[in-house]
Protein backbone atom coordinates (compact mmCIF):
# COMPACT_ATOMS: atom_id res chain seq x y z
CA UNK A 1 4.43 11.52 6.13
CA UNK A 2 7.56 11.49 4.14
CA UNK A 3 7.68 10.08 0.72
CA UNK A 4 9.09 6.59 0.75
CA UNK A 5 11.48 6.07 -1.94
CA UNK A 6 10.84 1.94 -2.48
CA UNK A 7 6.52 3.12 -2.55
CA UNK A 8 7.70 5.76 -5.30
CA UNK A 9 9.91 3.47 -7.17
CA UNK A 10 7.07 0.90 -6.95
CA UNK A 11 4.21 3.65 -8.41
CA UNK A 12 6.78 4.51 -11.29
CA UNK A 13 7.58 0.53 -12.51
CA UNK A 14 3.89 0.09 -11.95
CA UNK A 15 2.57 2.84 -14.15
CA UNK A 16 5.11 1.87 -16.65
CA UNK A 17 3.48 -1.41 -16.87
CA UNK A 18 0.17 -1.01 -17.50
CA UNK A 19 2.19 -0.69 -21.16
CA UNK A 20 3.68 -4.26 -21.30
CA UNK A 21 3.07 -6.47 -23.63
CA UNK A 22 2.90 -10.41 -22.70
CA UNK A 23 6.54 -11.04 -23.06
CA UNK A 24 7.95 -7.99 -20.79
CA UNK A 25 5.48 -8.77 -18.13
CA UNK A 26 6.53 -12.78 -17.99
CA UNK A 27 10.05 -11.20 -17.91
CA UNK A 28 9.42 -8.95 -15.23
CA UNK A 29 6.99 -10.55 -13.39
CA UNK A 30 9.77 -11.35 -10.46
CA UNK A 31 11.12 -7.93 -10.38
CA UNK A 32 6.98 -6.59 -10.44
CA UNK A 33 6.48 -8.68 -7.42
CA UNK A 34 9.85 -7.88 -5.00
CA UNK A 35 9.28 -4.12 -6.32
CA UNK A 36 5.74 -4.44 -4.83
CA UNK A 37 6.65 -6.58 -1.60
CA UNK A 38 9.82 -3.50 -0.97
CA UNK A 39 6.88 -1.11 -0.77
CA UNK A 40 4.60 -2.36 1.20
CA UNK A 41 7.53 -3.13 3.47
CA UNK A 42 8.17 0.00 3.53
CA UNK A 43 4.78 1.41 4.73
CA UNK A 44 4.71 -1.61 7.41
CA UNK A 45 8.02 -0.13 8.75
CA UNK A 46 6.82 3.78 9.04
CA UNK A 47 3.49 2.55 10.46
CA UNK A 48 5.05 0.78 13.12
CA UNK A 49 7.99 3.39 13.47
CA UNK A 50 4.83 5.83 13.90
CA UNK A 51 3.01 3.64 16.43
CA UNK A 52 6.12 2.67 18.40
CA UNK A 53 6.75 6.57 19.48
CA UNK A 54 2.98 6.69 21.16
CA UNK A 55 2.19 6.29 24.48
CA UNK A 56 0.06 3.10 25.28
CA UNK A 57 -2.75 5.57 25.85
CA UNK A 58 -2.70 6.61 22.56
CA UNK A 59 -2.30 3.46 21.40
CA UNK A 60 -5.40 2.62 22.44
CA UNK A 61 -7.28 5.80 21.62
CA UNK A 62 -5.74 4.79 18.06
CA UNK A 63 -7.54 1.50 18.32
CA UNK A 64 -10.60 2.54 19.29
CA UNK A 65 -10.94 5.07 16.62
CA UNK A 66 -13.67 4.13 14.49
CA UNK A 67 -12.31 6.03 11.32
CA UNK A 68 -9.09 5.11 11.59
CA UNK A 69 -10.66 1.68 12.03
CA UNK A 70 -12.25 2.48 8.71
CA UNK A 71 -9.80 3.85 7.10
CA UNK A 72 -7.41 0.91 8.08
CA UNK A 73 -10.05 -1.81 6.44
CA UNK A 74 -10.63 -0.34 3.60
CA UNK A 75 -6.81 -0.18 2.71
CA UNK A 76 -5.81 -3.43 3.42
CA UNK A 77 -8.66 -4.52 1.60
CA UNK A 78 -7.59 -2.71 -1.32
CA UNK A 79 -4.30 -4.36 -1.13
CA UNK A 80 -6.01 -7.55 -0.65
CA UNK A 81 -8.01 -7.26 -4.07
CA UNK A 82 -4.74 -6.02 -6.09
CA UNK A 83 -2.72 -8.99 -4.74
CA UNK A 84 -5.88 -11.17 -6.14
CA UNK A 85 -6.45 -9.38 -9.00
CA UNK A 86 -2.33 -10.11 -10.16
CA UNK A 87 -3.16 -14.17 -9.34
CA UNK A 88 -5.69 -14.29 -11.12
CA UNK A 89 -3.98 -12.37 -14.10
CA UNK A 90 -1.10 -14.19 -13.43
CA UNK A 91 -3.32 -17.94 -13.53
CA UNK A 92 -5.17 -16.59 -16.75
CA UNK A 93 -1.75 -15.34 -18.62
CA UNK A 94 -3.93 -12.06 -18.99
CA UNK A 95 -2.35 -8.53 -19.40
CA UNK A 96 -5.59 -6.53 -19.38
CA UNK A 97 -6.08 -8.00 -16.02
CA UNK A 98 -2.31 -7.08 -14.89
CA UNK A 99 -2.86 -3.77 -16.28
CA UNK A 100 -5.66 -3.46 -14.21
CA UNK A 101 -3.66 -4.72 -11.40
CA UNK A 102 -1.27 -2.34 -11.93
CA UNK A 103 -3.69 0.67 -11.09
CA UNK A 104 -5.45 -1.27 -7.95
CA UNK A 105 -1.68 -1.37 -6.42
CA UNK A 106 -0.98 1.84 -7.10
CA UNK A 107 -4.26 2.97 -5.26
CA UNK A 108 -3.44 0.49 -2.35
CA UNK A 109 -0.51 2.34 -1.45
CA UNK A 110 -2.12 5.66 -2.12
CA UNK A 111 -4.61 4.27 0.56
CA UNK A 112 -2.19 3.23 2.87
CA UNK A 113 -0.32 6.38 2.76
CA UNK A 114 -3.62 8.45 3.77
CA UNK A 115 -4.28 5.81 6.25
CA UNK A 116 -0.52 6.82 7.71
CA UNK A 117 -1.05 10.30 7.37
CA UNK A 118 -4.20 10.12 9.57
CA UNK A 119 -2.33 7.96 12.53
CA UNK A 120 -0.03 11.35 12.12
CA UNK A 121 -2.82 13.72 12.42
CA UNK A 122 -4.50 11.45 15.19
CA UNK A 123 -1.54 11.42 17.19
CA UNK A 124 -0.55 15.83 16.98
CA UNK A 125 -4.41 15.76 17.50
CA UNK A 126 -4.21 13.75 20.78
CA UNK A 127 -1.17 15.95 21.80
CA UNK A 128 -2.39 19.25 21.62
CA UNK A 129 -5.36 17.66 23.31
């Protein structure tokens, strides 16, 4: 999978503000959330930029897959508790919370990028098959 540069630009802002006071992260909080909603955009597209080159058979060896089954779960469900963890920071005005927000993110799309990287593998796997 080829580094996405909107995923990269989102894991740099984000480790940058696990640092932010109350202040910056009120100030930035609109920037924090399109920088976050351009990356996961961005894995949506090469996921379905991947899946729209397979056959339908491999589509549907894809689907049936229960790792990549697995492994799909798992990361939306990480991106699912990072997106709650920042409302709930966000509701409580709390920065220790957003700073722990921060790092969930950044794992999500770590997760989804492995996820990606196995349809790859799944897919030269199927071919040489």
């Amino acid at each position: 999978m080829r580094k996405l540069a909107a995923v990269e630009e989102a894991k740099v802002l984000f480790a940058e503000a696990r640092e932010w006071g109350v202040w910056r992260w009120l100030s930035e909080k609109s920037r924090v959330r399109k920088t976050a909603d351009a990356a996961w955009e961005a894995l949506d597209a090469c996921e379905s930029e991947l899946r729209a080159s397979w056959s339908a058979d491999l589509r549907r060896a894809a689907k049936a897959d229960a790792g990549l089954k697995q492994a799909d779960a798992e990361s939306r469900q990480l991106r699912l508790d990072a997106e709650a963890q920042f409302d709930e920071a966000d509701r409580r005005m709390s920065i220790s919370m957003a700073a722990e927000g921060t790092g969930m993110a950044i794992d999500a799309w770590e997760s989804r990028e492995r996820f990606i990287r196995k349809l790859e593998a799944f897919a030269r796997k199927s071919a040489d098959a």
